[in-house]
PDB file of N, CA and C in Angstrom:
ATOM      1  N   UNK A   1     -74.461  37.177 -23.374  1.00  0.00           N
ATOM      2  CA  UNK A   1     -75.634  37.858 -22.868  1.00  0.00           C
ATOM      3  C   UNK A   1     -75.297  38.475 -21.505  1.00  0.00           C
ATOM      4  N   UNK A   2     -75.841  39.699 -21.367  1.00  0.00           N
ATOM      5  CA  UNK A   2     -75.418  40.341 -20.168  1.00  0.00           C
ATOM      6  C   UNK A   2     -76.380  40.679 -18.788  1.00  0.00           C
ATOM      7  N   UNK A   3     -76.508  40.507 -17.890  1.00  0.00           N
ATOM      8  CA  UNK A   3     -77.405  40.914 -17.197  1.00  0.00           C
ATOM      9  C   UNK A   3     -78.034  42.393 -16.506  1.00  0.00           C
ATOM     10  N   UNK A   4     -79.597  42.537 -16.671  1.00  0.00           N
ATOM     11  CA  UNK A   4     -79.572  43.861 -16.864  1.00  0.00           C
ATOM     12  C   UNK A   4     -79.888  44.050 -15.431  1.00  0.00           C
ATOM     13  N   UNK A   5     -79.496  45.140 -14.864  1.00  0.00           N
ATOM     14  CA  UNK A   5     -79.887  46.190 -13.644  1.00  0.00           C
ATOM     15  C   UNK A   5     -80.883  46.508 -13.223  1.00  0.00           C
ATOM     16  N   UNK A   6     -81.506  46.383 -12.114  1.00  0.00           N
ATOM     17  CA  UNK A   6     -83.233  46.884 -12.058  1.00  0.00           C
ATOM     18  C   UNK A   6     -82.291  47.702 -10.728  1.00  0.00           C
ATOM     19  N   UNK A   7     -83.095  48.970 -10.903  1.00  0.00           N
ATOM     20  CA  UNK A   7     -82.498  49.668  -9.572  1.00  0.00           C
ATOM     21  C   UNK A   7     -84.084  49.462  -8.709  1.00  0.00           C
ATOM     22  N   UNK A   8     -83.141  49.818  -7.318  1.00  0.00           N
ATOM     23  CA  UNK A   8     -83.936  48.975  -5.986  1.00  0.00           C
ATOM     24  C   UNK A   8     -84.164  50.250  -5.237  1.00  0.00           C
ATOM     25  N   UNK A   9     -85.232  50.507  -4.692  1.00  0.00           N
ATOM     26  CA  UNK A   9     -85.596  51.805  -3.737  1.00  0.00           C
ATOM     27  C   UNK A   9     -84.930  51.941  -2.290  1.00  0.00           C
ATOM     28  N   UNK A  10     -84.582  53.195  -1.971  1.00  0.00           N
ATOM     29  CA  UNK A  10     -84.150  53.002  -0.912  1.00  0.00           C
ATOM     30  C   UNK A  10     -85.231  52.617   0.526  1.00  0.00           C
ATOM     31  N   UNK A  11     -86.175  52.522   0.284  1.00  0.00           N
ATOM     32  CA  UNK A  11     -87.001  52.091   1.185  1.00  0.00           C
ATOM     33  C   UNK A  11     -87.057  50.180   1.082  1.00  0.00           C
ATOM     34  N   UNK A  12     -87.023  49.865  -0.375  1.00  0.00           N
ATOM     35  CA  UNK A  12     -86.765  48.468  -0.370  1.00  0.00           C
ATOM     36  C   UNK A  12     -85.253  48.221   0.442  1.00  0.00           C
ATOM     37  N   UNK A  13     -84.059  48.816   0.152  1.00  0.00           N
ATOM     38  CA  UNK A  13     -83.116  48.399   0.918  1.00  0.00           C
ATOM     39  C   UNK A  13     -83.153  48.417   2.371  1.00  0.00           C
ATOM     40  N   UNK A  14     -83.885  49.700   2.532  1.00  0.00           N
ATOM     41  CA  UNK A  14     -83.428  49.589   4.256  1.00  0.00           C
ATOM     42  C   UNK A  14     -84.866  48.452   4.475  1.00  0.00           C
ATOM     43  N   UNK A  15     -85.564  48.381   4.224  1.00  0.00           N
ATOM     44  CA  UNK A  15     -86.368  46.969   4.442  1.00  0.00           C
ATOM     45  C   UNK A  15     -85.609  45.263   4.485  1.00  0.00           C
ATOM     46  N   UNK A  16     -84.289  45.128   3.763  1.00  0.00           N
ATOM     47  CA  UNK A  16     -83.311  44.377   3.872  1.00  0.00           C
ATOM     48  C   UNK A  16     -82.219  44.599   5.131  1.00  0.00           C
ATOM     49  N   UNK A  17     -81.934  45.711   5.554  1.00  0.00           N
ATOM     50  CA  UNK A  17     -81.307  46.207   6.339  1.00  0.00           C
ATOM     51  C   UNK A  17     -81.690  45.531   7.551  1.00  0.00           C
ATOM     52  N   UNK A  18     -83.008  46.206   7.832  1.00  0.00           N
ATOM     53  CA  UNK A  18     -83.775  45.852   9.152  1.00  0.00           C
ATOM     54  C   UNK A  18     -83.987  44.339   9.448  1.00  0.00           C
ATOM     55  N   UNK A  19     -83.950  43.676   8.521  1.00  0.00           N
ATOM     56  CA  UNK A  19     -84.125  42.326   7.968  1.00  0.00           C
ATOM     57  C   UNK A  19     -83.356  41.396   8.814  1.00  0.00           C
ATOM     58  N   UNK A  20     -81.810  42.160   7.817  1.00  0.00           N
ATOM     59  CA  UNK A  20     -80.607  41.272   8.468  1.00  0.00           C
ATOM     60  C   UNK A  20     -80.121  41.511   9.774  1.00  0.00           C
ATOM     61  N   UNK A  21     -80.009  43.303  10.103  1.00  0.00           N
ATOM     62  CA  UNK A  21     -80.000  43.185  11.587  1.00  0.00           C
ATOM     63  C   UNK A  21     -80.664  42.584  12.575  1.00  0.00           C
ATOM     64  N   UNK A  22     -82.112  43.340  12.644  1.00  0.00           N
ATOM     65  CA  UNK A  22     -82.923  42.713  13.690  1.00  0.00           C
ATOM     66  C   UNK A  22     -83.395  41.112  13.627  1.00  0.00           C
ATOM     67  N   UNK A  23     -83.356  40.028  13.154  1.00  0.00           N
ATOM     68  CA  UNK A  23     -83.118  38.906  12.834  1.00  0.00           C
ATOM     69  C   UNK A  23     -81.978  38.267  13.045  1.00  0.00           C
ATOM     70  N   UNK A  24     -82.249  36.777  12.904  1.00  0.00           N
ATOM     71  CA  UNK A  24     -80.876  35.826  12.984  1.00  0.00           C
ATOM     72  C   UNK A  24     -81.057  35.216  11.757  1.00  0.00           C
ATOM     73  N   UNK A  25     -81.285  35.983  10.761  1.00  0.00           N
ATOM     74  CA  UNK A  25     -81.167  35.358   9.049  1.00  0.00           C
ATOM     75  C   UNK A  25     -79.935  35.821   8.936  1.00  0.00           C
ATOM     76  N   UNK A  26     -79.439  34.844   8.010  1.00  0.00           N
ATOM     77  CA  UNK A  26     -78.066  35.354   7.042  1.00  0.00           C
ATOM     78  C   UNK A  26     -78.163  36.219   6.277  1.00  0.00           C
ATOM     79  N   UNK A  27     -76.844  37.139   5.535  1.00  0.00           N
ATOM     80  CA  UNK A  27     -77.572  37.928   4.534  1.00  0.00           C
ATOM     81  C   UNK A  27     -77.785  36.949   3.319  1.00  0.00           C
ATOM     82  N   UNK A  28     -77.116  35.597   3.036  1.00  0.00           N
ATOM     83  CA  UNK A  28     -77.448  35.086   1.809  1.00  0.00           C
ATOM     84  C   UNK A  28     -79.131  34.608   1.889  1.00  0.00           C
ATOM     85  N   UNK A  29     -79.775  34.491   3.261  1.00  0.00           N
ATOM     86  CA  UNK A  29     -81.471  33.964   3.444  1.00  0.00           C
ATOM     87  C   UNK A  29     -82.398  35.305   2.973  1.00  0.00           C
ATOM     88  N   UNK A  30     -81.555  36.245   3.552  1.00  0.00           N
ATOM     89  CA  UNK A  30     -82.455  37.319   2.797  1.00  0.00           C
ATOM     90  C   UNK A  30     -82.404  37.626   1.182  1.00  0.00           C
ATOM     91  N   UNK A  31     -80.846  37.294   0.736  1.00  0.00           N
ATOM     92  CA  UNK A  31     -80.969  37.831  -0.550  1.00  0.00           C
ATOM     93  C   UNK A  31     -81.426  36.462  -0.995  1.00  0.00           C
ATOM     94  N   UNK A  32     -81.962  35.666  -1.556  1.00  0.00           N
ATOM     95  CA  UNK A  32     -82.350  34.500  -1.410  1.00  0.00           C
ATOM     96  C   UNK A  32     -84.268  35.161  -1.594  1.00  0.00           C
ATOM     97  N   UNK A  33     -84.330  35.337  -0.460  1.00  0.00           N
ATOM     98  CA  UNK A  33     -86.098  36.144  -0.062  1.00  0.00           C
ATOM     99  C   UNK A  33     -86.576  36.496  -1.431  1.00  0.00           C
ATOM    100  N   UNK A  34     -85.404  37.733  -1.115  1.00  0.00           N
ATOM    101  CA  UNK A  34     -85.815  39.425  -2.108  1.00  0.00           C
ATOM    102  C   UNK A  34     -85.315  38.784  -3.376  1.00  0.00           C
ATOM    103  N   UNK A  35     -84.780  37.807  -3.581  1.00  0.00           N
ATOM    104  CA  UNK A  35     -84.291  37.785  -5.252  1.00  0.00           C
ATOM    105  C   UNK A  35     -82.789  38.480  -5.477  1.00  0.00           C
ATOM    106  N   UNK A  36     -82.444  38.902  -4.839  1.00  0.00           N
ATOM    107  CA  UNK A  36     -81.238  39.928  -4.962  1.00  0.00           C
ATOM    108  C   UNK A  36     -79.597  38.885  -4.769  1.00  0.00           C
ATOM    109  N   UNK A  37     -79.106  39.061  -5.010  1.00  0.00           N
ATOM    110  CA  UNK A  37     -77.579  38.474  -5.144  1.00  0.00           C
ATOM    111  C   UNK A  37     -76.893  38.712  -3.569  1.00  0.00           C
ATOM    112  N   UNK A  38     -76.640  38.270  -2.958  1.00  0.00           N
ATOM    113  CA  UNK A  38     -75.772  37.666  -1.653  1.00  0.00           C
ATOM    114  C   UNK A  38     -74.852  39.186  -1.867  1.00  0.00           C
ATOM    115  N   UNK A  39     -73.904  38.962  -2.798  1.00  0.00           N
ATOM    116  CA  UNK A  39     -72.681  40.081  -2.557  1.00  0.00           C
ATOM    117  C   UNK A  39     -73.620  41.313  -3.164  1.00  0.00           C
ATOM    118  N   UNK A  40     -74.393  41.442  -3.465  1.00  0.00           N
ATOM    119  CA  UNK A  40     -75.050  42.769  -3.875  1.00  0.00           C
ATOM    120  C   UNK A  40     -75.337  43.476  -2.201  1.00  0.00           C
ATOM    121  N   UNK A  41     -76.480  42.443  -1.528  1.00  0.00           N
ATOM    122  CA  UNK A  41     -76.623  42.601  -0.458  1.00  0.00           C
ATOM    123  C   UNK A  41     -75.393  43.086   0.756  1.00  0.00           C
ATOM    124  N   UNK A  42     -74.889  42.613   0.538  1.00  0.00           N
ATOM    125  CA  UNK A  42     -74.094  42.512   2.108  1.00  0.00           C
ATOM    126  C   UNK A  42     -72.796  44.182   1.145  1.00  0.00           C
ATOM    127  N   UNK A  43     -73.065  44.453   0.316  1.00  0.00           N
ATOM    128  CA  UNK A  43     -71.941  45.792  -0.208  1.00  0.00           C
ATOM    129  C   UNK A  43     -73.176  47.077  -0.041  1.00  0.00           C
ATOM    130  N   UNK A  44     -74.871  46.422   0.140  1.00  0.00           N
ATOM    131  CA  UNK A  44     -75.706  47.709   0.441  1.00  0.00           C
ATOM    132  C   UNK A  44     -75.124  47.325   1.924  1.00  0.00           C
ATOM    133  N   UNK A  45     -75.117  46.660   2.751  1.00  0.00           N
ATOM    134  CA  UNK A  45     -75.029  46.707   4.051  1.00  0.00           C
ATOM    135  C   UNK A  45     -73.880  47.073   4.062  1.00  0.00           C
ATOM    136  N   UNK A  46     -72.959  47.000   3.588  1.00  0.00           N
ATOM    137  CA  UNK A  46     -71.550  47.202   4.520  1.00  0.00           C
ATOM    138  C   UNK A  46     -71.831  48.626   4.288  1.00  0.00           C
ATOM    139  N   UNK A  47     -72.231  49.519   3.320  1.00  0.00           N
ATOM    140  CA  UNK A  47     -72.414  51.039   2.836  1.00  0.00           C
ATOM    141  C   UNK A  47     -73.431  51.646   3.740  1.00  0.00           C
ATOM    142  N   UNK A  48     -74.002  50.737   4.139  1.00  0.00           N
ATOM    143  CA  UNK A  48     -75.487  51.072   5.265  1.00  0.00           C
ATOM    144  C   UNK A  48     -74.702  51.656   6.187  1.00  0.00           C
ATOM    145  N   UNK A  49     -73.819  50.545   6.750  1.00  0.00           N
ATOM    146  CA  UNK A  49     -73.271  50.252   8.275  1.00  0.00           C
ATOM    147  C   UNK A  49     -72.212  51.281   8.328  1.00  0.00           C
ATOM    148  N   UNK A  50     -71.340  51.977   7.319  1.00  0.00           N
ATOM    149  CA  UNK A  50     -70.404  52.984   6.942  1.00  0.00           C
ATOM    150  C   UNK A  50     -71.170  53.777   7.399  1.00  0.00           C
ATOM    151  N   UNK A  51     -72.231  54.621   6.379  1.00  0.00           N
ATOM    152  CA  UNK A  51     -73.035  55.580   6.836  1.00  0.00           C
ATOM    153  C   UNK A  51     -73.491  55.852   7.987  1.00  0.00           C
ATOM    154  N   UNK A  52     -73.832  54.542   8.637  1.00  0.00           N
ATOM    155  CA  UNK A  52     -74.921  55.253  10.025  1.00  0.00           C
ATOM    156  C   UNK A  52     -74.380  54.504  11.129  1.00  0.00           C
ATOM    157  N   UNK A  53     -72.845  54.215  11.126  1.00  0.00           N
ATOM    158  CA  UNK A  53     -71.731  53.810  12.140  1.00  0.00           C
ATOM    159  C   UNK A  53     -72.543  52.620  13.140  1.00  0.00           C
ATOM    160  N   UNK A  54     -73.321  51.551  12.160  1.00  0.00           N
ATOM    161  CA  UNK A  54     -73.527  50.572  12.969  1.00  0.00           C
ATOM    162  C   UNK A  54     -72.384  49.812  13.078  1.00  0.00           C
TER     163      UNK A  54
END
């Protein structure tokens, strides 16, 4: 059995974004929160942090 994909808005991500920066949560407490997978999370952030040279 395979697991299926729900795609995530970009307004839901950068709502994770803001999350993990401005906070002292981990990214695994947030993905944890949102339901979302730890390494899902932190590969939107590292792509965040690429993009907008945080």
């Amino acid at each position: 059995m395979t697991a299926s994909r729900t795609r995530v808005s970009q307004k839901f991500k950068d709502e994770f974004y803001q999350e993990v920066i401005t906070t002292s949560k981990t990214i695994k407490d947030v993905a944890v929160a949102y339901g979302v997978g730890p390494d899902t999370l932190r590969n939107w952030l590292n792509r965040y942090r690429e993009s907008h040279w945080v």
